[in-house]
Protein backbone atom coordinates (compact mmCIF):
# COMPACT_ATOMS: atom_id res chain seq x y z
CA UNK A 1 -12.35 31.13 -29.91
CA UNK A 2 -9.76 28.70 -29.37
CA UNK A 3 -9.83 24.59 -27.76
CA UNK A 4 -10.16 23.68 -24.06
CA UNK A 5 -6.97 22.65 -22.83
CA UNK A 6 -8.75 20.01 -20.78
CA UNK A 7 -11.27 18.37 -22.76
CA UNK A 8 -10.85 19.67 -26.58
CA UNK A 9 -14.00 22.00 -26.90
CA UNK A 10 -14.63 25.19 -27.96
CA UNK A 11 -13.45 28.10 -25.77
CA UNK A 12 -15.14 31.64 -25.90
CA UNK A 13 -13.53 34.02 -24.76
CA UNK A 14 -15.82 36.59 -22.27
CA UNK A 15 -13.56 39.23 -21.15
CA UNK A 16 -10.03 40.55 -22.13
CA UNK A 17 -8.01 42.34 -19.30
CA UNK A 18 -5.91 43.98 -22.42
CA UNK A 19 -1.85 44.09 -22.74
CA UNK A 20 -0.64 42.61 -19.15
CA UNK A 21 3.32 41.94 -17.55
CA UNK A 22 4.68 39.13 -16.06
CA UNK A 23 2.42 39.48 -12.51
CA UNK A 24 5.81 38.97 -10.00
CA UNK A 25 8.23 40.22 -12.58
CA UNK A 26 9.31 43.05 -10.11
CA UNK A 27 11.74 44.94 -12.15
CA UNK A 28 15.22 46.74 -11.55
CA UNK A 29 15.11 50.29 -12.20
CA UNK A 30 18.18 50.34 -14.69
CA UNK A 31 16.36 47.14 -16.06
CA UNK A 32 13.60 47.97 -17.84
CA UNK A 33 13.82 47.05 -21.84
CA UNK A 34 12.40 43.87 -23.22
CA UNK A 35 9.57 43.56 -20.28
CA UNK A 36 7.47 40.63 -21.15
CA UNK A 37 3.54 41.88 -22.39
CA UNK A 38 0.96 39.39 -23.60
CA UNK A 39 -2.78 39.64 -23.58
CA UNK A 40 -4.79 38.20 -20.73
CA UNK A 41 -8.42 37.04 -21.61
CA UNK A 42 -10.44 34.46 -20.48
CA UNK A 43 -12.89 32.25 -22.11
CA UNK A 44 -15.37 29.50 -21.12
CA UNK A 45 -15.57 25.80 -22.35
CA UNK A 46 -18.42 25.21 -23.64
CA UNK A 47 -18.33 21.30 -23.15
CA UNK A 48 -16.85 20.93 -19.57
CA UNK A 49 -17.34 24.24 -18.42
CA UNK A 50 -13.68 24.97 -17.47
CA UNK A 51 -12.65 28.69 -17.59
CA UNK A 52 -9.06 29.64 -18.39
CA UNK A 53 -6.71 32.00 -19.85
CA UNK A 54 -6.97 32.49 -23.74
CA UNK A 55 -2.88 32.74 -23.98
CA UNK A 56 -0.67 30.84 -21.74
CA UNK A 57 2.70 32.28 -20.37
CA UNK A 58 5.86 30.17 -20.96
CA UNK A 59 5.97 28.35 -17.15
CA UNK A 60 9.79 28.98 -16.85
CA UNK A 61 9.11 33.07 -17.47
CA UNK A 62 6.87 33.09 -14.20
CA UNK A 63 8.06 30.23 -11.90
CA UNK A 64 12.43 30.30 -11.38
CA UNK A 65 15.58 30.63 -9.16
CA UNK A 66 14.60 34.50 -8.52
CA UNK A 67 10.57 33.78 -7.59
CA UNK A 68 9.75 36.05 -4.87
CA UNK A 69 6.67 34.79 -3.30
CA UNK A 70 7.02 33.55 0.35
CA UNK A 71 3.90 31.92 1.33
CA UNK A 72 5.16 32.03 5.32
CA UNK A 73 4.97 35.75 4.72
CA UNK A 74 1.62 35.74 6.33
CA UNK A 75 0.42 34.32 9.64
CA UNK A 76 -2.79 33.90 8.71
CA UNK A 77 -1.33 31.54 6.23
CA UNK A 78 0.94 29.91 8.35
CA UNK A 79 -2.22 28.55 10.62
CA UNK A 80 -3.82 27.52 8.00
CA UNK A 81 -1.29 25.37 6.51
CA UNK A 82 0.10 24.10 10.07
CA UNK A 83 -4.08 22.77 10.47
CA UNK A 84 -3.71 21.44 6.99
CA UNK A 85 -1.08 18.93 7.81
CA UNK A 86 -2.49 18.38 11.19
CA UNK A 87 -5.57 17.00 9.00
CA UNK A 88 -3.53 15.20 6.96
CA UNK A 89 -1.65 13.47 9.88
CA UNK A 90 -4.96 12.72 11.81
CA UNK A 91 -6.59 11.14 8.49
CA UNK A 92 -4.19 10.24 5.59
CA UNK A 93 -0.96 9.73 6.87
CA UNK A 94 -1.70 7.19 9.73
CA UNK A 95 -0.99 4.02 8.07
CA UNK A 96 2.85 2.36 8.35
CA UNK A 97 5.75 4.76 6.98
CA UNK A 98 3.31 6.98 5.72
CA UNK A 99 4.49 9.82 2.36
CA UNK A 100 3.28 12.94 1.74
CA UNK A 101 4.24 15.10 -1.45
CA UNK A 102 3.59 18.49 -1.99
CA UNK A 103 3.35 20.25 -5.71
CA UNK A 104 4.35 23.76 -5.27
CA UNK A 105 5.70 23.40 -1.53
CA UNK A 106 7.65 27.07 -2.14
CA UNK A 107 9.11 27.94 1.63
CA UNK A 108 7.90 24.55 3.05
CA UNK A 109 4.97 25.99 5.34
CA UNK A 110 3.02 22.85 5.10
CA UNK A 111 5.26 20.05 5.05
CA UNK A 112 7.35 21.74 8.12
CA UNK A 113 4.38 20.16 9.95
CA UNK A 114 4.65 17.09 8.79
CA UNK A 115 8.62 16.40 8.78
CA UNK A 116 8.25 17.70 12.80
CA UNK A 117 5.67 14.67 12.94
CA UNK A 118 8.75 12.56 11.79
CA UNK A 119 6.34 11.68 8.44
CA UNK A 120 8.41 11.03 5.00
CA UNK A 121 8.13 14.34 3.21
CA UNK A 122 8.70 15.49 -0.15
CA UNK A 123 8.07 19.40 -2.02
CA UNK A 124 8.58 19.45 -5.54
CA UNK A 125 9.09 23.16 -6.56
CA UNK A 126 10.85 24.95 -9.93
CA UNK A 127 11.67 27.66 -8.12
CA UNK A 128 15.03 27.36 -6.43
CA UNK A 129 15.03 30.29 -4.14
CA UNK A 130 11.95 29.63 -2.05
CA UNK A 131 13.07 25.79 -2.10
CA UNK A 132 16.45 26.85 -0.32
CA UNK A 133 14.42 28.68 2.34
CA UNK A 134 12.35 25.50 2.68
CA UNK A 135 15.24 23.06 3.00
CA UNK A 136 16.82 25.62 5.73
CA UNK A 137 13.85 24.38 8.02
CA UNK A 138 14.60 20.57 7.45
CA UNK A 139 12.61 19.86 4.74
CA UNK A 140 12.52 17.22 1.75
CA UNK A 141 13.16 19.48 -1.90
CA UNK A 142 13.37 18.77 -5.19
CA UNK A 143 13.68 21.54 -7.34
CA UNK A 144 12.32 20.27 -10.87
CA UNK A 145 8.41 20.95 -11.95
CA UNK A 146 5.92 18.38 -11.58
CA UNK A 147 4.83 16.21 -14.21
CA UNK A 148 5.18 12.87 -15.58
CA UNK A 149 8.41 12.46 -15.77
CA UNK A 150 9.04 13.45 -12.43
CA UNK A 151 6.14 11.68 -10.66
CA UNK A 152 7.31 8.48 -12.57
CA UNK A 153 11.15 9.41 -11.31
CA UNK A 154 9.99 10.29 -7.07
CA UNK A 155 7.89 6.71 -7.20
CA UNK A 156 10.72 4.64 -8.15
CA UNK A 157 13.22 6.69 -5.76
CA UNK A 158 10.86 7.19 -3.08
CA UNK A 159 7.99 4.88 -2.96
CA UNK A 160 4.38 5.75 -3.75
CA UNK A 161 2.48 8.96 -1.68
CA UNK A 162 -0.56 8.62 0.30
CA UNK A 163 -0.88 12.20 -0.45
CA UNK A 164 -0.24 14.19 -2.77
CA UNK A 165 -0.81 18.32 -2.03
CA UNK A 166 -0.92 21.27 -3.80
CA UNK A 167 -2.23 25.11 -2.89
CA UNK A 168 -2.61 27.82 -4.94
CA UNK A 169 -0.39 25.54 -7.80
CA UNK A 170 -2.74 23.05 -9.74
CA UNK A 171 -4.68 26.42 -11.16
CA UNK A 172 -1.05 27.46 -12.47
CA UNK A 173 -0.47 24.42 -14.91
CA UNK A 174 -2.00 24.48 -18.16
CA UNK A 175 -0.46 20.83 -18.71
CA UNK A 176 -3.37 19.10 -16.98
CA UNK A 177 -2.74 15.78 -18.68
CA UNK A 178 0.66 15.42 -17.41
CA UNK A 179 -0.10 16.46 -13.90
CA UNK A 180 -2.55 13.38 -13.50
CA UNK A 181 -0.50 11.01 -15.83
CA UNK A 182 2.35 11.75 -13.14
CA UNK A 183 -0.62 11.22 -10.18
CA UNK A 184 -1.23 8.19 -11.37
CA UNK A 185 1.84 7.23 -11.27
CA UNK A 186 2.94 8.41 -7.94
CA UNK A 187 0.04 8.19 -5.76
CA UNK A 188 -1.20 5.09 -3.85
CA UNK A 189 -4.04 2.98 -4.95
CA UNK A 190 -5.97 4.60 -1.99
CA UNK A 191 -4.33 7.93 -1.75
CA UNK A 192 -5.52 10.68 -2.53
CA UNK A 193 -4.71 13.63 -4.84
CA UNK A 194 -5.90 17.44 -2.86
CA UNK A 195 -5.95 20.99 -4.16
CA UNK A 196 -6.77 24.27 -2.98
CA UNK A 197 -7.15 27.60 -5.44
CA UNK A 198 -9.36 30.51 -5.69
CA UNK A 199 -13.16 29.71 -6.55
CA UNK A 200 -14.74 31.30 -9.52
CA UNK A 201 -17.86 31.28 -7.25
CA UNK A 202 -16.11 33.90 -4.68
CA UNK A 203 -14.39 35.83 -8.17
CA UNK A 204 -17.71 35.93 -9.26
CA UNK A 205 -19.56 37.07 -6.27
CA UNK A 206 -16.87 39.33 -5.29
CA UNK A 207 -15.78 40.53 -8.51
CA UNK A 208 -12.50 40.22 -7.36
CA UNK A 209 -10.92 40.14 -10.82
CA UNK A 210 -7.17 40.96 -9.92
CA UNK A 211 -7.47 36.98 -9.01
CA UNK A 212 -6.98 36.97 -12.90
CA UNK A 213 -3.36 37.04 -13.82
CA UNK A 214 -0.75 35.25 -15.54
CA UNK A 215 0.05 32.29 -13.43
CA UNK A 216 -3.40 31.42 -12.72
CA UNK A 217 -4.58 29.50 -16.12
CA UNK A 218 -7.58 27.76 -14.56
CA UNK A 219 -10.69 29.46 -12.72
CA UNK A 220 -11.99 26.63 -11.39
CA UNK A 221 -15.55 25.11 -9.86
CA UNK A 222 -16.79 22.04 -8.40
CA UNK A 223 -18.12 20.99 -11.87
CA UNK A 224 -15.04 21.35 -14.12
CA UNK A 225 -13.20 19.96 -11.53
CA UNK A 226 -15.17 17.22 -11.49
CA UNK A 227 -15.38 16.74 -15.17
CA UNK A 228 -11.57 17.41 -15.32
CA UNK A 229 -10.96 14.12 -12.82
CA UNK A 230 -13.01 12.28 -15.01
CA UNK A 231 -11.81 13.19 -18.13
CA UNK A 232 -8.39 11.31 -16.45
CA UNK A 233 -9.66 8.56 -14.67
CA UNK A 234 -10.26 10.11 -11.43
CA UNK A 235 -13.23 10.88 -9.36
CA UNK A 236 -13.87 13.92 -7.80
CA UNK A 237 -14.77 12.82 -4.02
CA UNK A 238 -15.07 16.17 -1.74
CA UNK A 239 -14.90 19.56 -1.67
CA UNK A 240 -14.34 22.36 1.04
CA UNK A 241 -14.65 26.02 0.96
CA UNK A 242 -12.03 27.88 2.78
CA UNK A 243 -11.81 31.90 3.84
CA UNK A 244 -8.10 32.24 3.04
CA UNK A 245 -6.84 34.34 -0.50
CA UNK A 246 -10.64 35.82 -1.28
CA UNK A 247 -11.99 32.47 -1.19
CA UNK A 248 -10.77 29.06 -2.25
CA UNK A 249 -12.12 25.91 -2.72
CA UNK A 250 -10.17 22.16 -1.59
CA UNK A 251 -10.61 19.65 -3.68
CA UNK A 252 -9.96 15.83 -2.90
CA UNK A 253 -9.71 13.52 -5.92
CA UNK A 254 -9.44 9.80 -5.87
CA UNK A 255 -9.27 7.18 -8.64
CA UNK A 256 -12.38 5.95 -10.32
CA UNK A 257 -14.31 3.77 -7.66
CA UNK A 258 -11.98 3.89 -5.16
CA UNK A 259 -13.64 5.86 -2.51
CA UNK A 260 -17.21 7.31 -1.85
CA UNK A 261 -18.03 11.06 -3.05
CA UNK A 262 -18.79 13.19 -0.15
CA UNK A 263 -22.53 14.87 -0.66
CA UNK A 264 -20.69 18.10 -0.34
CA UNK A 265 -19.57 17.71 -3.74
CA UNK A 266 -23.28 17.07 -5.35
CA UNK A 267 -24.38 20.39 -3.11
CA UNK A 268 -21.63 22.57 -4.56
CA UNK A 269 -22.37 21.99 -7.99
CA UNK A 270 -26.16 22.20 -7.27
CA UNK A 271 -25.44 25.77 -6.22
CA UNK A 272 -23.29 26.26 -8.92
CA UNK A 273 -25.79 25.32 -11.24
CA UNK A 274 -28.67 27.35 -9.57
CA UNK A 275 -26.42 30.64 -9.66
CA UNK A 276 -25.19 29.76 -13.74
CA UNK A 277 -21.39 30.30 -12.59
CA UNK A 278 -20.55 28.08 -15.52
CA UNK A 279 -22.60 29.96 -18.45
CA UNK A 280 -21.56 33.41 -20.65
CA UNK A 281 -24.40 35.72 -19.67
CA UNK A 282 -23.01 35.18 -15.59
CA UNK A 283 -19.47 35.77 -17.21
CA UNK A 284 -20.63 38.52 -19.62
CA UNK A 285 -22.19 40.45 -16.34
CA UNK A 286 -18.89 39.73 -14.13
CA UNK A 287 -16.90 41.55 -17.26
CA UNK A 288 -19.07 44.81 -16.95
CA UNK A 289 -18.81 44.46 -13.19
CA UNK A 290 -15.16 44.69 -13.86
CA UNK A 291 -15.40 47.51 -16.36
CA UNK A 292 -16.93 49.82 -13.81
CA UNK A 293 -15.15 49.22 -11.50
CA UNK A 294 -11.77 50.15 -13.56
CA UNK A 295 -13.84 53.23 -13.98
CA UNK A 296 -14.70 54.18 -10.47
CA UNK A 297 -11.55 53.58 -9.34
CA UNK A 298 -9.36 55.75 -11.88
CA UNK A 299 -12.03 58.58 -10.89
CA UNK A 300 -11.06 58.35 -7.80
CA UNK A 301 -7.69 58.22 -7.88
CA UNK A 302 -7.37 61.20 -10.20
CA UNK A 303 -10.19 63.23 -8.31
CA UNK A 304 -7.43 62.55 -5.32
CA UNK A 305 -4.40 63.73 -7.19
CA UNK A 306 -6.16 66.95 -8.45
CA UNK A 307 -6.93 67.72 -5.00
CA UNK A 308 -3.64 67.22 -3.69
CA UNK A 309 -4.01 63.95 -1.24
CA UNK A 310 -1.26 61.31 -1.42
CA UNK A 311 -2.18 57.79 -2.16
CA UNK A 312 -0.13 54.71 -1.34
CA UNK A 313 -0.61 51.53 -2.27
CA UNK A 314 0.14 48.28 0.27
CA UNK A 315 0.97 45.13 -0.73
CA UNK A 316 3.04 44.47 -3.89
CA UNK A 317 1.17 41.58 -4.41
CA UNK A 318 0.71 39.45 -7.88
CA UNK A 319 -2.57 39.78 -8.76
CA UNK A 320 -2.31 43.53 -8.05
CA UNK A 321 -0.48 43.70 -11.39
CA UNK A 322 -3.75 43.07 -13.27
CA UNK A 323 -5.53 46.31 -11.64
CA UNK A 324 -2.99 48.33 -11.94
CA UNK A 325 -2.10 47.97 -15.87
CA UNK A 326 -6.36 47.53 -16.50
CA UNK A 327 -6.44 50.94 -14.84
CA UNK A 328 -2.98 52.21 -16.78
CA UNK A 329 -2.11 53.70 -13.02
CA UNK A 330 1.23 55.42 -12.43
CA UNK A 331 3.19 56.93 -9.62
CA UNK A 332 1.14 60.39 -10.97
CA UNK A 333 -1.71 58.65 -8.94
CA UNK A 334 0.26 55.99 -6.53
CA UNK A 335 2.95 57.03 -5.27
CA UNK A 336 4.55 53.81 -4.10
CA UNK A 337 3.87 50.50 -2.61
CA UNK A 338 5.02 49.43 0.25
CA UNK A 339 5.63 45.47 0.75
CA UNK A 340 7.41 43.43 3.70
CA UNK A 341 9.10 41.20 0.53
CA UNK A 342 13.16 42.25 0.15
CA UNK A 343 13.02 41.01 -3.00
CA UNK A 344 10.60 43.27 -4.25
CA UNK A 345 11.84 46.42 -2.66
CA UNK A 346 13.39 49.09 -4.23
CA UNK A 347 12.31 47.41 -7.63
CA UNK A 348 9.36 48.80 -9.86
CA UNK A 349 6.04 47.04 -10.27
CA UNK A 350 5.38 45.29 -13.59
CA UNK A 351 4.49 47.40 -16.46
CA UNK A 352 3.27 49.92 -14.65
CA UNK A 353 6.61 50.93 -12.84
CA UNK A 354 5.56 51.89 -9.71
CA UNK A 355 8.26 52.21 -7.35
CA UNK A 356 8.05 49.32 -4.20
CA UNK A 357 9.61 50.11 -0.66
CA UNK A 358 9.88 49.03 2.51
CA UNK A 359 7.12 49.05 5.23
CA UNK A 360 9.00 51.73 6.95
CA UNK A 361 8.02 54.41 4.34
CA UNK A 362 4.76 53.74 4.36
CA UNK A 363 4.43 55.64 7.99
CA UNK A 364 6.94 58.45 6.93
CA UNK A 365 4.78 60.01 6.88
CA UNK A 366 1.80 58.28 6.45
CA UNK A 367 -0.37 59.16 3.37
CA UNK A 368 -3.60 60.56 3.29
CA UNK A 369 -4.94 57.34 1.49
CA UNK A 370 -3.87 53.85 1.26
CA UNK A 371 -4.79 51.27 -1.87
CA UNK A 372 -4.94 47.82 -0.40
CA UNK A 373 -3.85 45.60 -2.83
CA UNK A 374 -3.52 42.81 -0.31
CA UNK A 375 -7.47 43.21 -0.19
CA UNK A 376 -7.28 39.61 0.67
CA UNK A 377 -5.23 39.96 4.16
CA UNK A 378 -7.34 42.73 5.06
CA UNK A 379 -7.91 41.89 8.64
CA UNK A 380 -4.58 41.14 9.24
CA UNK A 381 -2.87 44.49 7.19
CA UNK A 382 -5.86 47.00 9.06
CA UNK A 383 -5.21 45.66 12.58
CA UNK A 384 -1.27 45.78 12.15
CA UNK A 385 -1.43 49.47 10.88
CA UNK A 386 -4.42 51.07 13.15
CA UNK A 387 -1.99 53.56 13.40
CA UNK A 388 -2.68 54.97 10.03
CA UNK A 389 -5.87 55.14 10.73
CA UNK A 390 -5.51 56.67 13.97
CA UNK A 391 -3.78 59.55 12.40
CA UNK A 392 -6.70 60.24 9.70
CA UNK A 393 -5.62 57.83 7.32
CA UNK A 394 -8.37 56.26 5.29
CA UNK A 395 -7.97 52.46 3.16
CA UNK A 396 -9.38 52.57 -0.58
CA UNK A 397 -10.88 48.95 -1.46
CA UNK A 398 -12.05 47.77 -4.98
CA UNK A 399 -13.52 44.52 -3.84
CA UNK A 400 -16.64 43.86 -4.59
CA UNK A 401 -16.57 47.91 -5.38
CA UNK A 402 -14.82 50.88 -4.87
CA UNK A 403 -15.11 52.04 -1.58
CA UNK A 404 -13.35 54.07 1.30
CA UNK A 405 -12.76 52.76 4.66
């Protein structure tokens, strides 16, 4: 057991996903000694039901100059983030010289939206790479991580935001206290602070576990969420469920009073509550879930390799780090994976060393069997490669269960 990094209370830990790497630590193949290990677990607060890592990861280890995650990688993405600001400049950003700030802007997909509107703009991201891409397309960048210091620094160089955004970032920062310190002092009396991550409801339905990893310390639901806002002075005032990375939730927070809750947020947590997302024996279940599904798909993959079929994996993804080292797999039963990111290419996936290249090999020739790490772009990856199929290929999926398509 350890203490809630939110609220103070007791942690218990439910299920440990044993000796895990850095999750986009992509390696060099002459660069392999002193790869960083630590042990991912989660646990469950038992006061304001928050679920979260049992270790954290040093933040500068996982988010830096060299981080190779492009978000505009995907065009699924790419709408959804160019609706996102359309929202946000239909509802948010209509008053006089209106300011949006993203946490975690990476390549700038959202805010390129908004600076074409001609709205003030400003991403905040540690990772200077990705924030060199962004400020190639025009936008605002400052290349520092967010907390208080730097929300107190961007208000008194920049005026206070009627937004602030984050997606796929808030669940990455352990430091919760300092991210709403630093919204507090940044936002607008009547802004508004909104975040989108993965949902433990859809991790728990789906038992897509390999949303587990390194950089994502918080698992979160409508009712932690909630309690987290108020445990800083905020309300929690609406929620929305979105399709995109295996299911995410958006959250909108407000200060105390300041606007009306949305009933969406009371029905959320009602179903929460109904299904026990927030109690050990749900958790308890999702870890065997996970177990046999580790099982299943090691069978397979060795039943595969003692017959003789090839097996591929697509989509060097992060979370697909947490699968492979749970299932200890090795080029013996992947061959390679094959991922449209240059910076991962020709490098070896973390701790398990599993060689990544280009696209192009994956069709030369095509293997007998795919793994689809990108599980979560599935419609997109299956109707861009039908030619695999078309030649006999056949996709292995461990969402919610092993299974071949």
């Amino acid at each position: 057991m350890a203490d809630c990094r939110i609220c103070g209370g007791v942690l218990t830990e439910f299920y440990d996903f044993g000796r895990q790497p850095l999750s986009d630590a992509f390696l060099e193949p002459d660069k392999l000694e002193g790869e960083f290990f630590f042990r991912l677990a989660v646990g469950l607060c038992s006061d304001c039901t928050m679920v979260q890592l049992m270790e954290e990861v040093p933040r500068d280890k996982m988010f830096h100059e060299d981080y190779p995650y492009f978000s505009s990688g995907s065009s699924v993405m790419r709408k959804h983030f160019e609706l996102t600001a359309r929202k946000f400049l239909e509802t948010e950003l209509t008053g006089p010289d209106p300011f949006i700030v993203e946490i975690g802007c990476n390549d700038g997909i959202m805010l390129k939206t908004a600076a074409e509107a001609g709205v003030k703009h400003l991403g905040v991201d540690p990772s200077g790479g990705v924030g060199e891409v962004a400020r190639g397309k025009g936008i605002r960048v400052r290349t520092a991580f967010f907390e208080e210091s730097t929300a107190v620094e961007v208000a008194k160089e920049e005026g206070h935001a009627d937004v602030i955004f984050a997606a796929n970032t808030i669940c990455h920062i352990p430091y919760m206290d300092s991210i709403f310190r630093g919204v507090d002092a940044l936002l607008k009396p009547n802004g508004v602070f909104v975040f989108e991550d993965p949902y433990l409801g859809d991790i728990n339905q789906r038992t897509s576990f390999d949303q587990i990893y390194d950089e994502h310390y918080y698992l979160f639901t409508a009712r932690s969420v909630q309690a987290m806002a108020r445990q800083f002075g905020f309300d929690l005032v609406d929620v929305e469920r979105y399709p995109v990375h295996g299911g995410e939730v958006r959250y909108t927070i407000a200060r105390a009073g300041a606007r009306e809750p949305s009933p969406a947020v009371a029905e959320l947590i009602a179903e929460e509550n109904a299904a026990g997302l927030a109690t050990l024996p749900t958790l308890e279940a999702f870890g065997a879930k996970v177990t046999k599904i580790k099982e299943d798909l090691v069978a397979l993959l060795t039943k595969l390799r003692e017959e003789g079929k090839t097996v591929v994996a697509y989509g060097a993804t992060a979370k697909s780090a947490t699968v492979a080292n749970l299932c200890g797999l090795s080029s013996e039963l992947v061959s390679f994976v094959c991922d449209t990111t240059p910076q991962k290419q020709n490098r070896l996936t973390p701790g398990t060393h599993i060689p990544v290249r280009s696209p192009e090999a994956f069709s030369n020739p095509y293997p007998a069997y795919a793994l689809l790490f990108a599980w979560n772009h599935a419609e997109e990856i299956m109707a861009k490669e039908k030619a695999f199929r078309e030649a006999g290929g056949k996709w292995i999926l461990y969402v919610p269960e092993v299974h071949v398509l």
